[in-house]
C-alpha atoms as a PDB file:
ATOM      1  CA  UNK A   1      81.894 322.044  66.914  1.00  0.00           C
ATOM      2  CA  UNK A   2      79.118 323.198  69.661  1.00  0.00           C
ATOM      3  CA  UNK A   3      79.208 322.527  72.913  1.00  0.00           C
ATOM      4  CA  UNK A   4      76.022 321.633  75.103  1.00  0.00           C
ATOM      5  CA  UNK A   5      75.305 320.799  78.861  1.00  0.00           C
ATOM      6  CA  UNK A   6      73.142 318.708  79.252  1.00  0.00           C
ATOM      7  CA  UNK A   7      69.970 320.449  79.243  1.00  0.00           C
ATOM      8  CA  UNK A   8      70.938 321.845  76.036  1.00  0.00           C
ATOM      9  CA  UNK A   9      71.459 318.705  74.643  1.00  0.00           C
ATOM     10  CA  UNK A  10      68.238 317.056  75.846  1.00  0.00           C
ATOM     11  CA  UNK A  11      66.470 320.034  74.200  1.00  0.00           C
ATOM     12  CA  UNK A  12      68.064 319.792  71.100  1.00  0.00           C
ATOM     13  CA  UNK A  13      67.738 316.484  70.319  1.00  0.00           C
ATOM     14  CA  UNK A  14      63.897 315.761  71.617  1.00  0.00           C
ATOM     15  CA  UNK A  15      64.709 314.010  74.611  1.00  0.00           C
ATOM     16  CA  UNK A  16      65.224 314.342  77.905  1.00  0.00           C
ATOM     17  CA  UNK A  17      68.339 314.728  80.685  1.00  0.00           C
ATOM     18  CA  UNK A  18      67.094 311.408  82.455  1.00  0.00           C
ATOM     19  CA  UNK A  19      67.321 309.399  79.014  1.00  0.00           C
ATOM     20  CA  UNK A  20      70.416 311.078  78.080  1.00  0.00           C
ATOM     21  CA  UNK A  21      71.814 309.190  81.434  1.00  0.00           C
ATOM     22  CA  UNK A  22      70.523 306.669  81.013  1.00  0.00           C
ATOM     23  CA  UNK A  23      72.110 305.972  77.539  1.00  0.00           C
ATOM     24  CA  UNK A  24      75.375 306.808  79.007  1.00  0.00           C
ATOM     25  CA  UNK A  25      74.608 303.857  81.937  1.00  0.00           C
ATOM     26  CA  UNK A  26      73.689 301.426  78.985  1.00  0.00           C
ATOM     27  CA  UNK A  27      77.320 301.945  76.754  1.00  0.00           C
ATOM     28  CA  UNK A  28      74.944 303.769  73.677  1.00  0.00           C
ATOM     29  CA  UNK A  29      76.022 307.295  74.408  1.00  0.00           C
ATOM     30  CA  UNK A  30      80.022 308.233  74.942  1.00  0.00           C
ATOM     31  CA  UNK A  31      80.754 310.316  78.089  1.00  0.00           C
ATOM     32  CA  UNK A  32      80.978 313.995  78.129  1.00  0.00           C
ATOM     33  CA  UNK A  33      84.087 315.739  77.869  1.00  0.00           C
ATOM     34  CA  UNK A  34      84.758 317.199  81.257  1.00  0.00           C
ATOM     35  CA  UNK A  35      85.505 320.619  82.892  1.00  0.00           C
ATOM     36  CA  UNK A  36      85.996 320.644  86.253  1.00  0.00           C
ATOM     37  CA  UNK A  37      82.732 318.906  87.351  1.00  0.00           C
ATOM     38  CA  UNK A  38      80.254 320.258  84.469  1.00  0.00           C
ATOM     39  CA  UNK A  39      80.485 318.102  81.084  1.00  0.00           C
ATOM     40  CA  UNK A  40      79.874 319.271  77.784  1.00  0.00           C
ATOM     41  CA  UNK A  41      78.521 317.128  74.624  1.00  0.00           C
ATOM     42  CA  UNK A  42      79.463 317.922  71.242  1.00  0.00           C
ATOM     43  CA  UNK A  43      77.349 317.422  67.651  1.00  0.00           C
ATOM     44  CA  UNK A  44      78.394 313.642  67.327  1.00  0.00           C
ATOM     45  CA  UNK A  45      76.524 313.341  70.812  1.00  0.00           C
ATOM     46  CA  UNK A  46      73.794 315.267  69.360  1.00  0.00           C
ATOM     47  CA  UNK A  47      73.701 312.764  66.151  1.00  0.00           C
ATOM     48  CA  UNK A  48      73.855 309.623  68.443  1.00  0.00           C
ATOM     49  CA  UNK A  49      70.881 310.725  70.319  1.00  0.00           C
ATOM     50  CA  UNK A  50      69.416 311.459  67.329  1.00  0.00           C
ATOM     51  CA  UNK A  51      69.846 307.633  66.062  1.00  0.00           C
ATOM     52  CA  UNK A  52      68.842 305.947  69.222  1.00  0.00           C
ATOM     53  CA  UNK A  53      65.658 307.839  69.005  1.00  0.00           C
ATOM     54  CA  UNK A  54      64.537 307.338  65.543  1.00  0.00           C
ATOM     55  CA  UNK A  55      65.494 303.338  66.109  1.00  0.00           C
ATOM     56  CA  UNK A  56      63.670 303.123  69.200  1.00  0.00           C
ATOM     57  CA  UNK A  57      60.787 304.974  67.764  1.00  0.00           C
ATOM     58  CA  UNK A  58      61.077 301.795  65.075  1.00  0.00           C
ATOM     59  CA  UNK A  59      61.033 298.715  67.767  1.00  0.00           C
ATOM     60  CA  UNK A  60      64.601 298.014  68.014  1.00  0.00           C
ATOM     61  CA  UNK A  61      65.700 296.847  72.030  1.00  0.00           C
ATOM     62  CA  UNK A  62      68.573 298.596  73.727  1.00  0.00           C
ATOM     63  CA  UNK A  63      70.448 295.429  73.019  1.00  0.00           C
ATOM     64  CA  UNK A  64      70.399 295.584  69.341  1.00  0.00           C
ATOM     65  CA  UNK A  65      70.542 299.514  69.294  1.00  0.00           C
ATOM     66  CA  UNK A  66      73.951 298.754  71.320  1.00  0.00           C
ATOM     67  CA  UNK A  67      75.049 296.176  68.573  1.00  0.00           C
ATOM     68  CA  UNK A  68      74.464 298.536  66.122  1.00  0.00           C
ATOM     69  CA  UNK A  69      75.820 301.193  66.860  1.00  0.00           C
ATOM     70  CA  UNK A  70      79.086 299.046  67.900  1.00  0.00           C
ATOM     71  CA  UNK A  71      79.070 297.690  64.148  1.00  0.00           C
ATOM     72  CA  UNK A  72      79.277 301.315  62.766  1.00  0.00           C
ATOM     73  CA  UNK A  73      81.717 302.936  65.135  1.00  0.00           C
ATOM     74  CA  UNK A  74      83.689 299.291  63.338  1.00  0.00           C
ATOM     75  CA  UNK A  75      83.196 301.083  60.159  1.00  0.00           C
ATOM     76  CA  UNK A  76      80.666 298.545  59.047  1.00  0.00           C
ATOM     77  CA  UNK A  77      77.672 299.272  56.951  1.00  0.00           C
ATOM     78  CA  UNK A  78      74.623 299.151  59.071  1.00  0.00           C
ATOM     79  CA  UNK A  79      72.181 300.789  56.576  1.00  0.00           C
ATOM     80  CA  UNK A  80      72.002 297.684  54.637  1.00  0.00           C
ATOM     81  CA  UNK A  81      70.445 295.790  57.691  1.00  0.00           C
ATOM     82  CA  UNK A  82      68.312 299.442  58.517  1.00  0.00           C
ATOM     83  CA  UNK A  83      67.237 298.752  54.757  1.00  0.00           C
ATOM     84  CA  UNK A  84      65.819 295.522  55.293  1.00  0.00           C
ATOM     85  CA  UNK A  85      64.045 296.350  58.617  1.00  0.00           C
ATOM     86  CA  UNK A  86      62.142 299.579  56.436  1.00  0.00           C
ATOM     87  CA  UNK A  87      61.268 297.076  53.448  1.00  0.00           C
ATOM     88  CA  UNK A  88      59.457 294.692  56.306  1.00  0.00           C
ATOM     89  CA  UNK A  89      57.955 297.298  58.317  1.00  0.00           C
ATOM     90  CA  UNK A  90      56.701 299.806  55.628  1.00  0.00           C
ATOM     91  CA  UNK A  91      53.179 300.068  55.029  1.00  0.00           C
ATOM     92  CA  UNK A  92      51.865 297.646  52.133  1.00  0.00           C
ATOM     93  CA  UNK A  93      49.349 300.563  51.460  1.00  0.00           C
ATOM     94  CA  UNK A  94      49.716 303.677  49.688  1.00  0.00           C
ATOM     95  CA  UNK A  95      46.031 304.377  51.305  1.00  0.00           C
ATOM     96  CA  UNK A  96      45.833 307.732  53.650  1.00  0.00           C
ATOM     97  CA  UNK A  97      44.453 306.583  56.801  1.00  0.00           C
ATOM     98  CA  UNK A  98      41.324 308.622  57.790  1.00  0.00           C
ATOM     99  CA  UNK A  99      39.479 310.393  61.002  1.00  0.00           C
ATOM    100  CA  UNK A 100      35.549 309.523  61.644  1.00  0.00           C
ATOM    101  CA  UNK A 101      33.992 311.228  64.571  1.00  0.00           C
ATOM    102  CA  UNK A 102      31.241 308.923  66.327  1.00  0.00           C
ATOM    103  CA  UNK A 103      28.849 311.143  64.702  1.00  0.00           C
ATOM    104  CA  UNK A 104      29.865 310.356  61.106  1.00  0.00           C
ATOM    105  CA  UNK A 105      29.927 307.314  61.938  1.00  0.00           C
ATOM    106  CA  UNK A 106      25.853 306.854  62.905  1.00  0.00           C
ATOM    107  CA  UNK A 107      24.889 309.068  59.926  1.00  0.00           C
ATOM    108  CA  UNK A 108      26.323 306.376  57.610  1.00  0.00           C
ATOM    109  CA  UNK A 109      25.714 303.180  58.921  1.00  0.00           C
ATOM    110  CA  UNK A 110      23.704 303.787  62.579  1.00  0.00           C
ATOM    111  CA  UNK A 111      20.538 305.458  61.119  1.00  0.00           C
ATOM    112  CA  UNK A 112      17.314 304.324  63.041  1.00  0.00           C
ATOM    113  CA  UNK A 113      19.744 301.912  65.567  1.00  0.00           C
ATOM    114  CA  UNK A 114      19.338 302.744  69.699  1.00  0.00           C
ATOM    115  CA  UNK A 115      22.215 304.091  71.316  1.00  0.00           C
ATOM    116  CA  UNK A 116      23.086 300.241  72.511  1.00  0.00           C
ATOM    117  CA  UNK A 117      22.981 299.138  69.147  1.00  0.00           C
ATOM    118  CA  UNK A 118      24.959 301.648  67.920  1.00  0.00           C
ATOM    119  CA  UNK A 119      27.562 301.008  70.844  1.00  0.00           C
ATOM    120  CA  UNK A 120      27.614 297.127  69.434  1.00  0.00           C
ATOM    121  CA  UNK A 121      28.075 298.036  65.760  1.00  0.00           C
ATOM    122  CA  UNK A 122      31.013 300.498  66.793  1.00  0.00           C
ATOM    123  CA  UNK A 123      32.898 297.787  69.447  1.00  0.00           C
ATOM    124  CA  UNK A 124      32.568 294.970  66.548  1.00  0.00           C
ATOM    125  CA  UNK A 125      33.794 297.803  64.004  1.00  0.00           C
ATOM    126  CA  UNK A 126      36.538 298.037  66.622  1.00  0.00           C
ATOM    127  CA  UNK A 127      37.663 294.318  66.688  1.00  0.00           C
ATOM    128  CA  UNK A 128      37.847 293.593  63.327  1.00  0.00           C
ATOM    129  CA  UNK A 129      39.962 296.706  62.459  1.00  0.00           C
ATOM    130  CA  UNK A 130      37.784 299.013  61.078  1.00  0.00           C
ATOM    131  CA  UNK A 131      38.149 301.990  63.257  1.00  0.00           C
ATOM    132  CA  UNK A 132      40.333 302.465  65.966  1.00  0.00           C
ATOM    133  CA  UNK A 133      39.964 304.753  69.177  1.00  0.00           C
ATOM    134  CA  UNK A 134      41.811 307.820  69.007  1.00  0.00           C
ATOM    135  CA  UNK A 135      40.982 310.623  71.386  1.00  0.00           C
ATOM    136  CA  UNK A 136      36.607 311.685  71.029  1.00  0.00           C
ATOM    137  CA  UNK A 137      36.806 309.322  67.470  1.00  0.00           C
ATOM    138  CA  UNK A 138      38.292 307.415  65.353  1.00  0.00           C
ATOM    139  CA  UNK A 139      40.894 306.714  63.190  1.00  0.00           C
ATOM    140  CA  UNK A 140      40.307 304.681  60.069  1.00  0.00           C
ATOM    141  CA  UNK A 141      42.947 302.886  58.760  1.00  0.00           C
ATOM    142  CA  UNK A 142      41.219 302.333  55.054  1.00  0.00           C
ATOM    143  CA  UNK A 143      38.542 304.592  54.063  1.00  0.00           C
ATOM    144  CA  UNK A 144      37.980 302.776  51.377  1.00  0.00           C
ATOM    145  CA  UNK A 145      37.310 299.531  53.557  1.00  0.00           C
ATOM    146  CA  UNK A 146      34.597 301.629  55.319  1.00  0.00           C
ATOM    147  CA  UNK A 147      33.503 303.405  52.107  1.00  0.00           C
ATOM    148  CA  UNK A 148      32.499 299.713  51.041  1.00  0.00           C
ATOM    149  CA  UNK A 149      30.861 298.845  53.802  1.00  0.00           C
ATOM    150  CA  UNK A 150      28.794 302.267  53.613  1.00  0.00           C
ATOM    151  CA  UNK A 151      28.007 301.304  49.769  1.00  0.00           C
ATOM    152  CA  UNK A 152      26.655 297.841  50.859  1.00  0.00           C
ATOM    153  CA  UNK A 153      24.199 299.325  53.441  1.00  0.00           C
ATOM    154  CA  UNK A 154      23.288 301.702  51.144  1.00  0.00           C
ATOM    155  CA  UNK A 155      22.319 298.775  48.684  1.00  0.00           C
ATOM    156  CA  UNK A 156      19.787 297.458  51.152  1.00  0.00           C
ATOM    157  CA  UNK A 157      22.090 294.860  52.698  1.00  0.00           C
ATOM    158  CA  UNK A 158      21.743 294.630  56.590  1.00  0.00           C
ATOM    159  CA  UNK A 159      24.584 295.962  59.299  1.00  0.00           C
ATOM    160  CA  UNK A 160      25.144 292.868  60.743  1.00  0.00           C
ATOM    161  CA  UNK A 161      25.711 290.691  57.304  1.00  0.00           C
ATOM    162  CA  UNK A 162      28.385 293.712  56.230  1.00  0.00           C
ATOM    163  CA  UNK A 163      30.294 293.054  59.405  1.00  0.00           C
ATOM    164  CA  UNK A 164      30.149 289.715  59.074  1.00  0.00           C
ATOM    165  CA  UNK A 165      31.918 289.198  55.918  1.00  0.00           C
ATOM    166  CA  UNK A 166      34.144 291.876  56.982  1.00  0.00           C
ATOM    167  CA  UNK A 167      35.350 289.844  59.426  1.00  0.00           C
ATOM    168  CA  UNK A 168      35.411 286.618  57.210  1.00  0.00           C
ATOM    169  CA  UNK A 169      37.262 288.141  54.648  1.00  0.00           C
ATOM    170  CA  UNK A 170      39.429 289.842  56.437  1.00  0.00           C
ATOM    171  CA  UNK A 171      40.306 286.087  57.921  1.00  0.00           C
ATOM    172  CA  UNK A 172      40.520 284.706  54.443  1.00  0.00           C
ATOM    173  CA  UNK A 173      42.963 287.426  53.690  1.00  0.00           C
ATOM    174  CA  UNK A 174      45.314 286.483  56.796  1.00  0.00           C
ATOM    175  CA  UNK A 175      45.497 283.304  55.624  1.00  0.00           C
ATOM    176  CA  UNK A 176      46.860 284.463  52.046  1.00  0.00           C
ATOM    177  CA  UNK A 177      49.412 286.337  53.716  1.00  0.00           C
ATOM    178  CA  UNK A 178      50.739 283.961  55.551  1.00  0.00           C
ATOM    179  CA  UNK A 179      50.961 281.681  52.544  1.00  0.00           C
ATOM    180  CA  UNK A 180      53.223 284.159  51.256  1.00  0.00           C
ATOM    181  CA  UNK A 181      54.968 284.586  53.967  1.00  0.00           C
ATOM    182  CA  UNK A 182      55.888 281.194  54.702  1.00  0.00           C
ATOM    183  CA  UNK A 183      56.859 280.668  50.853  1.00  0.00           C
ATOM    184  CA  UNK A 184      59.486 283.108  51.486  1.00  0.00           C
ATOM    185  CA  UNK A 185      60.478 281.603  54.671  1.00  0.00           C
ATOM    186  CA  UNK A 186      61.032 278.296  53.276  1.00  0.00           C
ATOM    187  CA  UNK A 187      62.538 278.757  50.158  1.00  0.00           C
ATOM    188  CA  UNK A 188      64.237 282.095  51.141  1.00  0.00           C
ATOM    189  CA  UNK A 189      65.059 283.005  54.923  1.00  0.00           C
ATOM    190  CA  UNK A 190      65.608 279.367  56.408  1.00  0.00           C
ATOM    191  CA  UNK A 191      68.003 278.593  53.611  1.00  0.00           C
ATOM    192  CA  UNK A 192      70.373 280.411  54.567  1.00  0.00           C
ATOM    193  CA  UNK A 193      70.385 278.503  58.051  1.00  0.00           C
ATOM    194  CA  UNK A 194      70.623 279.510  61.221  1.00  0.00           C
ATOM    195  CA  UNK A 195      73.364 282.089  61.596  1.00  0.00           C
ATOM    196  CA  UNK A 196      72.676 285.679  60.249  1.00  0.00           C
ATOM    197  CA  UNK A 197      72.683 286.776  56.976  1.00  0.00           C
ATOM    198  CA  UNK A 198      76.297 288.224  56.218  1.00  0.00           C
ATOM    199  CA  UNK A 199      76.566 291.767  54.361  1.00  0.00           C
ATOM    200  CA  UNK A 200      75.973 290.061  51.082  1.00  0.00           C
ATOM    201  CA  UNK A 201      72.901 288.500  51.892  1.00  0.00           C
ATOM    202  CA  UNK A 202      71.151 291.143  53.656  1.00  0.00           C
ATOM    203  CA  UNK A 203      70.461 293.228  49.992  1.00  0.00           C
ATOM    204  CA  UNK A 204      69.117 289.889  48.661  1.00  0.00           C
ATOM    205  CA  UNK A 205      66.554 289.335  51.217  1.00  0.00           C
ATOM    206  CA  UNK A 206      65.606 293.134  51.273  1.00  0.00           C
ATOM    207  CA  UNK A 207      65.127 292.446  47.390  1.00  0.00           C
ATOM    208  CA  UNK A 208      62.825 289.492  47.409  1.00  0.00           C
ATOM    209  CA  UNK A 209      60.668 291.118  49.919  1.00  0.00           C
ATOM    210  CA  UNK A 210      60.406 294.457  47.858  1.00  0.00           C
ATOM    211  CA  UNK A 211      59.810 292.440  44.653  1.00  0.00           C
ATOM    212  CA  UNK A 212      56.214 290.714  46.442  1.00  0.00           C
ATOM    213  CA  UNK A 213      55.090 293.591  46.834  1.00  0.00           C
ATOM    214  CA  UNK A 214      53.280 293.913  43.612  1.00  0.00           C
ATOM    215  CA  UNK A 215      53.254 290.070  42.986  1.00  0.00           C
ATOM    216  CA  UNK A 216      50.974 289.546  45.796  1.00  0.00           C
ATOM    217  CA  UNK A 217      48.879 291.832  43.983  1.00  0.00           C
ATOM    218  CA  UNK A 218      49.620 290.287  40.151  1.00  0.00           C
ATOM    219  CA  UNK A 219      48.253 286.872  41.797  1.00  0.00           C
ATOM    220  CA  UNK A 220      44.925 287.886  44.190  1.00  0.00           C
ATOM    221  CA  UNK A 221      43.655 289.951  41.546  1.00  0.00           C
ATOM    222  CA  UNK A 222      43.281 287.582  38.732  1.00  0.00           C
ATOM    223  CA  UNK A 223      42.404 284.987  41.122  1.00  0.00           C
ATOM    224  CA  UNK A 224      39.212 287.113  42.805  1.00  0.00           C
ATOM    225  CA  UNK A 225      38.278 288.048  39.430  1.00  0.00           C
ATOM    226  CA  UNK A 226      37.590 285.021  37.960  1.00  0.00           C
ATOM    227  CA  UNK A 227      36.257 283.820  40.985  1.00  0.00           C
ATOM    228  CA  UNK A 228      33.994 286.489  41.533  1.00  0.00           C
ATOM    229  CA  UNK A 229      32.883 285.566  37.773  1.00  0.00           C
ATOM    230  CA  UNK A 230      31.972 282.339  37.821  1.00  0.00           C
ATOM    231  CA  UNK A 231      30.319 282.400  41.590  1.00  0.00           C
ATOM    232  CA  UNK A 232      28.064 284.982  39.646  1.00  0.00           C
ATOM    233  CA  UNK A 233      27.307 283.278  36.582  1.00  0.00           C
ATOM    234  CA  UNK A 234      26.202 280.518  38.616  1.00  0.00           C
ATOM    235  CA  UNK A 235      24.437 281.843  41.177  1.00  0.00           C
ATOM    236  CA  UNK A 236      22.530 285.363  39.595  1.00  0.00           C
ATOM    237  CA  UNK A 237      22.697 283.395  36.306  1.00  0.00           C
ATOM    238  CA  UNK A 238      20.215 281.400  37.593  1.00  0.00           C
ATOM    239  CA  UNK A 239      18.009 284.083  38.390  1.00  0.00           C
ATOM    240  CA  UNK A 240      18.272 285.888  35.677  1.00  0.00           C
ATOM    241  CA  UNK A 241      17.344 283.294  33.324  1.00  0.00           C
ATOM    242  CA  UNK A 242      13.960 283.146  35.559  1.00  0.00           C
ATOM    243  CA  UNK A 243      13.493 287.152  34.962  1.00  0.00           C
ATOM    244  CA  UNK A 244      13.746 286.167  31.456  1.00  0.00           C
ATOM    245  CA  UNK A 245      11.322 283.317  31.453  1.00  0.00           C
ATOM    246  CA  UNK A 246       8.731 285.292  33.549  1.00  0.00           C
ATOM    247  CA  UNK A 247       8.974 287.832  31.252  1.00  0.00           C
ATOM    248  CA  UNK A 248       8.714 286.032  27.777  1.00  0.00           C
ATOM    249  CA  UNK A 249       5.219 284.520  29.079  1.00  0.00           C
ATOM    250  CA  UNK A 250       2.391 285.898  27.559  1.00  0.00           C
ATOM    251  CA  UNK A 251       0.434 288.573  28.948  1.00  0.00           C
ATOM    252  CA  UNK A 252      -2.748 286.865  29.828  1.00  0.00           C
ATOM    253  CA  UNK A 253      -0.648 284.198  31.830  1.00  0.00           C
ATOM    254  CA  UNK A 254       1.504 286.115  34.101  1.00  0.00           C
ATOM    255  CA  UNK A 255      -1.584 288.344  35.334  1.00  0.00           C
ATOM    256  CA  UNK A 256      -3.639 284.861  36.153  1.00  0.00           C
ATOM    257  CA  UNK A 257      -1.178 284.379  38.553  1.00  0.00           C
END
């Protein structure tokens, strides 16, 4: 088994001598074997380090990084609750986030606008979600959001009204998810009261939140398409049916008019 200083460790394991410290001060990281007054680490400091990191790159406090890591040197099975945390954090998207440079940007939805309405359209852009800064552009978090809003300008439908119902719909949508959410709350999560879930139960509710997944899906879809079908029967219907009329009048009367 290798030996490092502590430089060596800090470069091997992406970090640096001051955090390696101040692990040690915080009971995550076991001393150093000494020699004389120069301590060496070995690889199962190396492979600590390395899962402090990736769970502080995830959210989790010192505290429960401590507790943790505790519960495994136990012999105790911490992946299951590591399982659960990657079901609720993963992305609900399979979608490839995207790049747009200001300059894209303008060419599809800012042609003909003044620089200060350009500067509005990109800060409202901004606070509904999107684009995001990132360095001289942007990132997009759903092309194909943006790709949509790019098709409705391009059907003649004005800037302003695409935002708009970006932003309403993007409300409407919050409020299905939380429906959801709170379902499994209530009949899931608060059932099993107060204390936390035991080894047992942890799988379960890592289970029920994989399996909405694609029900959230299975139950929006049908639901917009039908709606989507009857708002336009009843509101194009009605215009079509005076397309029809206008154009089943004889020849003599439509040009009088």
């Amino acid at each position: 088994m290798a030996d490092h200083r502590i430089d060596e460790l800090a470069h091997a394991a992406g970090t640096t001598v001051r955090n390696i410290r101040a692990y040690q001060d915080r009971g995550l990281l076991p001393p150093p074997r000494l020699e004389g007054r120069v301590g060496f680490y070995d690889d199962n400091h190396l492979a600590r380090l390395r899962v402090i990191g990736n769970l502080l790159s995830r959210g989790y406090t010192f505290a429960i990084i401590k507790e943790l890591l505790g519960a495994w040197e136990q012999g105790k099975d911490v992946s299951e609750v590591l399982g659960l945390e990657k079901v609720l954090t993963d992305p609900w998207s399979d979608e490839i986030p995207g790049h747009a440079s200001v300059e894209e940007l303008i060419a599809t939805f800012g042609q003909g606008l003044d620089e200060p309405e350009v500067r509005r359209f990109v800060n409202r852009a901004v606070e509904i979600g999107l684009i995001e800064p990132d360095g001289d552009g942007f990132r997009v978090p759903s092309p194909r959001l943006l790709h949509v809003g790019a098709e409705l300008v391009a059907a003649g439908i004005p800037l302003d009204a695409v935002l708009e119902i970006a932003e309403q719909i993007r409300i409407d949508c919050d409020v299905i998810a939380g429906r959801f959410v709170n379902l499994v709350n209530e009949h899931v999560f608060d059932r099993l009261g107060p204390d936390p879930p035991d080894g047992e139960e942890i799988p379960q509710l890592a289970a029920v939140v994989r399996r909405m997944r694609p029900l959230v899906r299975m139950v929006v879809d049908p639901f917009i398409a039908r709606a989507m079908e009857v708002r336009v029967q009843e509101s194009l219907g009605a215009r079509l049916e005076l397309i029809a009329e206008h154009l089943a009048q004889p020849a003599e009367e439509t040009g009088s008019r």
